[in-house]
N, C-alpha and C. Protein backbone atom coordinates (compact mmCIF):
# COMPACT_ATOMS: atom_id res chain seq x y z
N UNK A 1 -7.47 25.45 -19.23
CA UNK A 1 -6.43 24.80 -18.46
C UNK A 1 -6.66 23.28 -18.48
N UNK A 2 -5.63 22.58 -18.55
CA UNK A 2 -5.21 21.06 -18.70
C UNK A 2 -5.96 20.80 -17.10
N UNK A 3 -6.46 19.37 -17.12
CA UNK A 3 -6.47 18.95 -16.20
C UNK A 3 -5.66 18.19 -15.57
N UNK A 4 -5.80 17.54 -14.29
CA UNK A 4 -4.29 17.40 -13.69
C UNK A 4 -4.15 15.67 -14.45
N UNK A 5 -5.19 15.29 -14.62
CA UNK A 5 -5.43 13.90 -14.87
C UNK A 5 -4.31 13.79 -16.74
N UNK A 6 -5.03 14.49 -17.44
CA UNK A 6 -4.48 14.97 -18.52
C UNK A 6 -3.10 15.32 -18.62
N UNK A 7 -2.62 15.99 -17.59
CA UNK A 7 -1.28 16.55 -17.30
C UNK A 7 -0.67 15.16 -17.20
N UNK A 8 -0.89 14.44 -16.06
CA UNK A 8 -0.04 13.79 -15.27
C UNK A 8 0.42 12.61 -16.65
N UNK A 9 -0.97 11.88 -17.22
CA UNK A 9 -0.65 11.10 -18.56
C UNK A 9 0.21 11.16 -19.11
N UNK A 10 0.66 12.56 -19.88
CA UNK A 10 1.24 12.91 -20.53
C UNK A 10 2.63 12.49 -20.50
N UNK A 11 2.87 12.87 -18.34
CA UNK A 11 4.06 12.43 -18.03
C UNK A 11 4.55 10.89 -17.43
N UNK A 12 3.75 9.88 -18.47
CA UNK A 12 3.71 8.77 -17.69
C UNK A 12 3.47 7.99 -16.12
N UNK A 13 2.23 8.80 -15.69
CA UNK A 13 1.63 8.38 -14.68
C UNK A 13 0.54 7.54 -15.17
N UNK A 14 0.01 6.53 -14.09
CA UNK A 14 -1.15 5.45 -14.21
C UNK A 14 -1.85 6.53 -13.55
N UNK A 15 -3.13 6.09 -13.27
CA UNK A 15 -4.03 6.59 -12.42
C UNK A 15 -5.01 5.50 -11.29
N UNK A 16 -5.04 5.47 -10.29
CA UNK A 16 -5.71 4.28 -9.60
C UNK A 16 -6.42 4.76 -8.62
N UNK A 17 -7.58 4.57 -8.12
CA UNK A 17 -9.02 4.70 -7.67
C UNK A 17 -8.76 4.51 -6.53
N UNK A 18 -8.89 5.52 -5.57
CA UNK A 18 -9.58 5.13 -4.31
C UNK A 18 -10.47 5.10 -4.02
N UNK A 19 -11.09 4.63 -2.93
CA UNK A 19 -11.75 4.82 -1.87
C UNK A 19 -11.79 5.23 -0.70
N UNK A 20 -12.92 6.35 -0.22
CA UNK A 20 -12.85 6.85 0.79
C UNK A 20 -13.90 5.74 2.15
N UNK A 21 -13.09 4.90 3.05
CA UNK A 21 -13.89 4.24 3.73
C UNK A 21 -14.69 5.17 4.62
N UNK A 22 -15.75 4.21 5.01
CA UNK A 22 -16.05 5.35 6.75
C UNK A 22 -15.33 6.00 7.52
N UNK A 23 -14.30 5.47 8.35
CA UNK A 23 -13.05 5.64 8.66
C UNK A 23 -12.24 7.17 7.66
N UNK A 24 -13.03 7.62 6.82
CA UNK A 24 -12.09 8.33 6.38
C UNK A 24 -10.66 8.02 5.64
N UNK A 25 -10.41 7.08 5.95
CA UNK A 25 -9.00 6.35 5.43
C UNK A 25 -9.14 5.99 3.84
N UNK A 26 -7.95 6.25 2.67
CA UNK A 26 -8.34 5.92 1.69
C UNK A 26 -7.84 4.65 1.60
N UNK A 27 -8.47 3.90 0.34
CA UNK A 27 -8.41 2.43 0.37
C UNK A 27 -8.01 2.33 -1.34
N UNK A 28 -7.35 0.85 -1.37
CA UNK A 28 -7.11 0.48 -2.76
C UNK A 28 -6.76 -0.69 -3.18
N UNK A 29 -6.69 -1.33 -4.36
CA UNK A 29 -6.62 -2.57 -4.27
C UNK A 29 -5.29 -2.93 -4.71
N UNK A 30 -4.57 -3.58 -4.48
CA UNK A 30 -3.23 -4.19 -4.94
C UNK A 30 -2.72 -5.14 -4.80
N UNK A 31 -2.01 -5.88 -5.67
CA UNK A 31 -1.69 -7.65 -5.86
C UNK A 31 0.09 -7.37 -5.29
N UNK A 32 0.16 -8.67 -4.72
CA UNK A 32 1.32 -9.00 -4.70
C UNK A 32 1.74 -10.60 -4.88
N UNK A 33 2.41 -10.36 -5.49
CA UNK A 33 2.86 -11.73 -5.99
C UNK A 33 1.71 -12.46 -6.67
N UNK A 34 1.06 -11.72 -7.59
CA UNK A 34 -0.14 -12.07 -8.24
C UNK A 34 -1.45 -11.99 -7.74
N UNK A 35 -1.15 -11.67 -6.22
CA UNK A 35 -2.98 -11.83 -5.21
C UNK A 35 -3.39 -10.44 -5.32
N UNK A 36 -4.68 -10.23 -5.58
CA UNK A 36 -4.84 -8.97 -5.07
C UNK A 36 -5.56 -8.81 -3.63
N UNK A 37 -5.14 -7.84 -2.80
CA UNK A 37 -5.74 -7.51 -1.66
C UNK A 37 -6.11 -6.25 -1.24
N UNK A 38 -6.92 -5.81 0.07
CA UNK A 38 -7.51 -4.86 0.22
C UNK A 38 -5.74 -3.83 0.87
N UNK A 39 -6.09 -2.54 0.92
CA UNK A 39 -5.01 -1.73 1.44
C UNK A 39 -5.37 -0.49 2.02
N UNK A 40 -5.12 0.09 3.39
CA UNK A 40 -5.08 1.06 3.16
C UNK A 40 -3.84 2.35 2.57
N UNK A 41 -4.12 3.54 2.24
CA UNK A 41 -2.87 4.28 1.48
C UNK A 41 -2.65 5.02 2.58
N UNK A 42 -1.93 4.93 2.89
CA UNK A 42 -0.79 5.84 4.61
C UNK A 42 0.51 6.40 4.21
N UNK A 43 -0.11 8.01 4.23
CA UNK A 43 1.60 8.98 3.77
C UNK A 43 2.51 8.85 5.11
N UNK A 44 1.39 8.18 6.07
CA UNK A 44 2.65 8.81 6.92
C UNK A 44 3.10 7.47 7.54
N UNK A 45 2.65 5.85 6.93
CA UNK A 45 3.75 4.84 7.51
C UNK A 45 5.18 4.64 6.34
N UNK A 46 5.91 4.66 7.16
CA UNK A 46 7.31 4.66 6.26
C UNK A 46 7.74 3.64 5.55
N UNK A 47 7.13 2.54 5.64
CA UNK A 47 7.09 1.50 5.16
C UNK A 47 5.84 0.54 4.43
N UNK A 48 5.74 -0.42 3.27
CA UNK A 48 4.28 -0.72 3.56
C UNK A 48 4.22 -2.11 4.15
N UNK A 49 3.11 -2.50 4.61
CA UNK A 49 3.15 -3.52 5.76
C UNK A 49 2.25 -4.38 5.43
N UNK A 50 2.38 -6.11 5.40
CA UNK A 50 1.10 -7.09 4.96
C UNK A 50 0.99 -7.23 6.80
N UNK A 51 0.33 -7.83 7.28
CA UNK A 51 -0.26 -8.67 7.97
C UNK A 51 0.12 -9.89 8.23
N UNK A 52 0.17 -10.31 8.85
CA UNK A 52 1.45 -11.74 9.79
C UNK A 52 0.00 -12.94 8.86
N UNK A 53 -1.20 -12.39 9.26
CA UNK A 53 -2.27 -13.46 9.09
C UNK A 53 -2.37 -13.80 7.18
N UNK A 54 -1.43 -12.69 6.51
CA UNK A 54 -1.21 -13.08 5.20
C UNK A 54 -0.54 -13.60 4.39
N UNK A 55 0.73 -13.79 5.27
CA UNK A 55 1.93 -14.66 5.08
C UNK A 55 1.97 -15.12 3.37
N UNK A 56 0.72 -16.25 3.86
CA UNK A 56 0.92 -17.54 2.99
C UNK A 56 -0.33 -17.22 1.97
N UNK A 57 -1.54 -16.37 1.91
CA UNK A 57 -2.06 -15.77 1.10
C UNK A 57 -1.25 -15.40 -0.43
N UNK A 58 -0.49 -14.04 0.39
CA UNK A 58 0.51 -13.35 -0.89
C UNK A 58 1.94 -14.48 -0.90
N UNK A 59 1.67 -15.30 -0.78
CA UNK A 59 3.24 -15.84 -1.02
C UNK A 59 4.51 -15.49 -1.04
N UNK A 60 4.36 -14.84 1.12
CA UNK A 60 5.85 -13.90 1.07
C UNK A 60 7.02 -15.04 1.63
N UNK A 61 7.74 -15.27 1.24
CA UNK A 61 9.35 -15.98 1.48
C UNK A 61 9.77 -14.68 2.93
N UNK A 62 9.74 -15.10 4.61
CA UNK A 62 9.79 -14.05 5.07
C UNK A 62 11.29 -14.46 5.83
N UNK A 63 11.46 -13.48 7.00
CA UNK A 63 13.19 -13.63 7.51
C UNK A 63 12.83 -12.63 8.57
N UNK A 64 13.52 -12.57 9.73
CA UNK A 64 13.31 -11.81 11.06
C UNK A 64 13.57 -10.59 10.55
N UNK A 65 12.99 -9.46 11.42
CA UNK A 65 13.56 -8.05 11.13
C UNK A 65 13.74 -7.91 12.66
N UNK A 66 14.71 -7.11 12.80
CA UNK A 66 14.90 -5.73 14.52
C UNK A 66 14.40 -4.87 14.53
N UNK A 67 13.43 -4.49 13.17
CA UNK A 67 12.64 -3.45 13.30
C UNK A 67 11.54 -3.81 13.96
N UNK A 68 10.96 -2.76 14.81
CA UNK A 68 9.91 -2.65 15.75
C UNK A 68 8.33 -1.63 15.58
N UNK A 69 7.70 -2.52 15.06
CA UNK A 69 6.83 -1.55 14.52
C UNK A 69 5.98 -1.04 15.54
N UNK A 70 5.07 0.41 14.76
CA UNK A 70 4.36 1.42 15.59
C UNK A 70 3.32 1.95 14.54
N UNK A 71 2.17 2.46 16.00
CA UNK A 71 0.86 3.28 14.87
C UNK A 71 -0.23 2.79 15.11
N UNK A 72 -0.94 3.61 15.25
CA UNK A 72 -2.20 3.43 15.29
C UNK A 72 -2.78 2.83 16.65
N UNK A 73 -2.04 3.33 17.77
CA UNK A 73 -2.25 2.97 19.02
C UNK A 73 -1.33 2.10 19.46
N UNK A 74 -0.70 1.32 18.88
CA UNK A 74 0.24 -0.28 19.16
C UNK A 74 1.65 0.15 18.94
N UNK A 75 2.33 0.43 20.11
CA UNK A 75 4.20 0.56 20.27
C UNK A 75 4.54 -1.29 20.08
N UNK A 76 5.90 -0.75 19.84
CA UNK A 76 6.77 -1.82 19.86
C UNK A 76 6.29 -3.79 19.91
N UNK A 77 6.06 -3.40 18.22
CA UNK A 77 5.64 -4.82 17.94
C UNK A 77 6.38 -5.63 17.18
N UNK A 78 6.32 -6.78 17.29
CA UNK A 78 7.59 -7.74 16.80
C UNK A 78 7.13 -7.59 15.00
N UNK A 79 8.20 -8.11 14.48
CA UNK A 79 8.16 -7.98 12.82
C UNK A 79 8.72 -9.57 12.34
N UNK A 80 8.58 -9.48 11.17
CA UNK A 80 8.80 -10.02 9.99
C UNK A 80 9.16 -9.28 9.19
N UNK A 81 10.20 -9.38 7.86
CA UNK A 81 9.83 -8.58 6.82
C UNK A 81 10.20 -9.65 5.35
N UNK A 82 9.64 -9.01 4.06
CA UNK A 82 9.73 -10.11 3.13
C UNK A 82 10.46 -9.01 1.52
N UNK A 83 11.50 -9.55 1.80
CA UNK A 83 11.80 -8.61 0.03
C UNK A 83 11.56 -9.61 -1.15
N UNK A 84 11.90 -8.34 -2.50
CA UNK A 84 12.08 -9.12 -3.39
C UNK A 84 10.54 -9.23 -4.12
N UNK A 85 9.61 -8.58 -3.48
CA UNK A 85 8.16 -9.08 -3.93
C UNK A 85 7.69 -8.16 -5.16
N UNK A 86 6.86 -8.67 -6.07
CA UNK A 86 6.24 -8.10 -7.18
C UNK A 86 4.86 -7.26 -6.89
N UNK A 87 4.85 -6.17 -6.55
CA UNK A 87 3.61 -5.34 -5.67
C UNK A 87 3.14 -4.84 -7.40
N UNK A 88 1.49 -4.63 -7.76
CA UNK A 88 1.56 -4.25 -8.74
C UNK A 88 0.11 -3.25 -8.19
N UNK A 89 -0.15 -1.66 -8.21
CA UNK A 89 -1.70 -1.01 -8.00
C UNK A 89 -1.87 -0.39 -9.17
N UNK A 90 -2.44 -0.96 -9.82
CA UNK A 90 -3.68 -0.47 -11.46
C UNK A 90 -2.48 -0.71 -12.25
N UNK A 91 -2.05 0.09 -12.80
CA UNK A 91 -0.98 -0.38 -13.97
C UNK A 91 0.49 -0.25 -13.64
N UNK A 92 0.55 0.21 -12.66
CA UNK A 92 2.20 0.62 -11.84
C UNK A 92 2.85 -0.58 -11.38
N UNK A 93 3.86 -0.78 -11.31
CA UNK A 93 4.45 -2.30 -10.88
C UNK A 93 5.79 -2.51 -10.29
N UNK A 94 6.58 -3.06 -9.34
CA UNK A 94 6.93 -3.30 -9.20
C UNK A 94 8.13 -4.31 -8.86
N UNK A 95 9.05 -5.00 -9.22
CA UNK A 95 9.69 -6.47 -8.87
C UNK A 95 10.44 -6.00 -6.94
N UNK A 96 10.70 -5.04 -6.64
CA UNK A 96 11.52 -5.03 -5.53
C UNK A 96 11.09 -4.42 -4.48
N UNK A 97 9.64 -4.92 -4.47
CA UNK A 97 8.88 -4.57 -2.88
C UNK A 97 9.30 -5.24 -1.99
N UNK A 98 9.70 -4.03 -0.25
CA UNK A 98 10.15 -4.67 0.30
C UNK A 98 8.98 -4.80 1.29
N UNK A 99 8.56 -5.40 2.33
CA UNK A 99 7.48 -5.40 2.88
C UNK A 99 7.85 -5.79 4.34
N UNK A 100 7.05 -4.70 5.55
CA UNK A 100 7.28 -5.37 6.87
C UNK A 100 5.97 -5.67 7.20
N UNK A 101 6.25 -7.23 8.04
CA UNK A 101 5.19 -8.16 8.52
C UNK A 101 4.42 -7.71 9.80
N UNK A 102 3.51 -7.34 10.40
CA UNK A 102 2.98 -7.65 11.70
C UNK A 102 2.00 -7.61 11.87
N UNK A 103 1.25 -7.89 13.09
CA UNK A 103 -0.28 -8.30 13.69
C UNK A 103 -0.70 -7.22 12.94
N UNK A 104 -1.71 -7.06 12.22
CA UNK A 104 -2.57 -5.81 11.89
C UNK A 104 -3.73 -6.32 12.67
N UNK A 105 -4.26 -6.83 13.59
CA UNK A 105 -5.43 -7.28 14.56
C UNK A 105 -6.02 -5.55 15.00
N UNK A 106 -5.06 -5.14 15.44
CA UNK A 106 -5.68 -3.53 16.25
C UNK A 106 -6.03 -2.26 15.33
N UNK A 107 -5.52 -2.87 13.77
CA UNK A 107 -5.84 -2.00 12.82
C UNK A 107 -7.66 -2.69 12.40
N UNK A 108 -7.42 -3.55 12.04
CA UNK A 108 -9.04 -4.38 11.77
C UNK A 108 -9.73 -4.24 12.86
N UNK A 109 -9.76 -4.37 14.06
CA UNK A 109 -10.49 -3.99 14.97
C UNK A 109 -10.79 -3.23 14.53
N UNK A 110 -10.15 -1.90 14.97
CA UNK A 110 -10.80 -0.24 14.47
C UNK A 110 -11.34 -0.25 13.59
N UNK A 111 -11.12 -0.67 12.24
CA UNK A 111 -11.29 -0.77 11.02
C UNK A 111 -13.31 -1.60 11.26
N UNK A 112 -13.55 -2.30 11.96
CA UNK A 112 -14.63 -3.01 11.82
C UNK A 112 -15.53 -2.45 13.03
N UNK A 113 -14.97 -2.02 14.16
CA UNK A 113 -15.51 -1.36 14.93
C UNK A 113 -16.32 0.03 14.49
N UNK A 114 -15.94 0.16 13.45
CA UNK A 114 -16.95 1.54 12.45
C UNK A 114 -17.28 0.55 11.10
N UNK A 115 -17.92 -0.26 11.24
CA UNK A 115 -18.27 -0.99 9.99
C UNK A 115 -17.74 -0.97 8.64
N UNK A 116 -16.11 -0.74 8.76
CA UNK A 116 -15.40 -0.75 7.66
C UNK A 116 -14.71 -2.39 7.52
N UNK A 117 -14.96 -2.52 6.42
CA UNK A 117 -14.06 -3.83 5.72
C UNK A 117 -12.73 -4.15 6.67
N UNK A 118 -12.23 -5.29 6.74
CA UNK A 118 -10.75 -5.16 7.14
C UNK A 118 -9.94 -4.92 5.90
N UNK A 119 -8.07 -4.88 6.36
CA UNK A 119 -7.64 -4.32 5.04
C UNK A 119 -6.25 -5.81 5.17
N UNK A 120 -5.71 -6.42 4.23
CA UNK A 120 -4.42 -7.06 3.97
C UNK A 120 -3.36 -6.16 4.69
N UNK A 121 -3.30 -4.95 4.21
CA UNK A 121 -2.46 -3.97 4.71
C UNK A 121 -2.26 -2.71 4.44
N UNK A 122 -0.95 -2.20 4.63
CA UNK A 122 -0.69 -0.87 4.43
C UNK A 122 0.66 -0.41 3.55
N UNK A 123 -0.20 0.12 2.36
CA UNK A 123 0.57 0.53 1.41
C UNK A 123 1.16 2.02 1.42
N UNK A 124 2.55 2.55 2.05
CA UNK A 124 3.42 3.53 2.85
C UNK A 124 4.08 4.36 1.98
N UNK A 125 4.36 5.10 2.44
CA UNK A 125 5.40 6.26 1.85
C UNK A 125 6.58 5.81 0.99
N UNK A 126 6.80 5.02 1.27
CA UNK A 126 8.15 3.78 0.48
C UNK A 126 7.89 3.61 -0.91
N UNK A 127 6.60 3.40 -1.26
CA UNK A 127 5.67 3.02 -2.75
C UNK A 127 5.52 4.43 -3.43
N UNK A 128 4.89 5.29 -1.97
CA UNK A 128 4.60 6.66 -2.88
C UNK A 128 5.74 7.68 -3.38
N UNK A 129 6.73 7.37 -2.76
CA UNK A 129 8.07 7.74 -3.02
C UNK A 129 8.75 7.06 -4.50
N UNK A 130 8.95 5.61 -4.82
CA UNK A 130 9.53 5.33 -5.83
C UNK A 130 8.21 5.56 -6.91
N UNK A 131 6.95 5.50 -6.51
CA UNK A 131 6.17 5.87 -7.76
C UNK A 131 6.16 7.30 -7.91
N UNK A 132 6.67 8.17 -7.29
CA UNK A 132 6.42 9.54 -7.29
C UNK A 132 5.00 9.84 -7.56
N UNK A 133 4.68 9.35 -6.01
CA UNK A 133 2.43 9.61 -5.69
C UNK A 133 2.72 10.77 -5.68
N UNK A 134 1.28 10.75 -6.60
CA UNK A 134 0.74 11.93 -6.33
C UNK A 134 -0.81 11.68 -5.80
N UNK A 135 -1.89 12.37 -4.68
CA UNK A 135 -2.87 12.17 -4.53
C UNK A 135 -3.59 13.27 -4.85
N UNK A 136 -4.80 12.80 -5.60
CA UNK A 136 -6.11 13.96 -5.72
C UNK A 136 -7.33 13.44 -4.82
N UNK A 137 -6.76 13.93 -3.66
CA UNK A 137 -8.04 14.13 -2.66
C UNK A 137 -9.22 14.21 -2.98
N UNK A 138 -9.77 15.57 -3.81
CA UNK A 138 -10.85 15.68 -4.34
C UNK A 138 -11.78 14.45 -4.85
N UNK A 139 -11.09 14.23 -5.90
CA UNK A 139 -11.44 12.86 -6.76
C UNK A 139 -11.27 11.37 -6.48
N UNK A 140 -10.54 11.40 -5.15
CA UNK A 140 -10.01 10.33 -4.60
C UNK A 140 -9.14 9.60 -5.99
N UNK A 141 -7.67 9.82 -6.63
CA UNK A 141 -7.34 9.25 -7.50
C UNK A 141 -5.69 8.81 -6.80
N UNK A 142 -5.23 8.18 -6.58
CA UNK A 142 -3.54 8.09 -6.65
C UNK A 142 -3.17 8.02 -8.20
N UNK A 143 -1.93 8.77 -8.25
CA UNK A 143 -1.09 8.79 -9.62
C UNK A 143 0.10 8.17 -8.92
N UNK A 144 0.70 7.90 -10.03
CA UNK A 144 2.15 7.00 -9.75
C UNK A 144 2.39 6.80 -11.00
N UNK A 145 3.86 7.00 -11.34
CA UNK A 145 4.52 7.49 -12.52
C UNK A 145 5.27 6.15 -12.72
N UNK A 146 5.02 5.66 -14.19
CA UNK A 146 5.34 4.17 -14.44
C UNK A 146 6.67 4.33 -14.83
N UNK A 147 7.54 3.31 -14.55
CA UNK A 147 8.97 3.37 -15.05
C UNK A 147 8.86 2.71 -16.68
N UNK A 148 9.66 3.72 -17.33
CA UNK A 148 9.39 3.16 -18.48
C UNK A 148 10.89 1.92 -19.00
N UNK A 149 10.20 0.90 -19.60
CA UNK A 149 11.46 -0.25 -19.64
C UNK A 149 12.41 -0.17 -20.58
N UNK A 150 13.33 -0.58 -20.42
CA UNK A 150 14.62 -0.51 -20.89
C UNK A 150 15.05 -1.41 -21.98
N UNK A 151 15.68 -1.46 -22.77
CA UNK A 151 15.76 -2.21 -23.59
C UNK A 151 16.60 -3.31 -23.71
């Protein structure tokens, strides 16, 4: 039997490395707008999210949102959000990441309060959806299926 790694190739998936932090949370690295930064991978935020304190790091062009973000202990927090951005994890890429802004302070807390790294942000269901993720737990691997270009 094929392995899934083998399989997935075949069908134009990348393959990209996690990490399992202390925290349990998997982790990964990904650039935007050319930077790369730390992330965690979250199936279950619906969106993916930089950090207000990264603004000017990733070079987001930002604009108010009415969306009100939530998670991870913290209701109804004010936003930012920034489209239009070039998100790229291992060989998968993007031009039309849309991204919502806010305090990640109560995520890094936690995050350092168990001697884990802080993270840039959180890379959401939104990414794993147009890449069509797939995760191997086991192996800690994300797949994400590259769009192939057009002519």
């Amino acid at each position: 039997m094929a392995s899934l790694k083998k399989i997935l190739k075949k069908k134009n998936y990348t393959n990209i490395p996690l990490t399992r932090m202390v925290t349990n949370h998997l982790e990964l690295i990904a650039s935007i707008n050319g930077v790369e930064g730390r992330f965690i991978l979250d199936t279950g935020a619906s969106n993916s999210c930089v950090g207000l304190d990264s603004i000017a790091l990733f070079q987001l062009d930002t604009e108010e949102s009415e969306t009100k973000a939530s998670g991870a202990g913290a209701t109804n927090m004010e936003t930012l959000q920034s489209k239009k951005n070039h998100l790229q994890v291992g060989d998968w890429q993007t031009e039309k990441c849309h991204l919502v802004l806010f305090n990640l302070v109560h995520v890094n807390k936690a995050l350092t309060e168990h001697d884990a790294k802080e993270v840039h942000g959180i890379i959401g269901a939104d990414i794993l959806g147009k890449g069509k993720g797939i995760i191997d737990y086991n192996k800690n691997i994300l797949y994400l299926k590259k769009v192939k270009k057009r002519n």
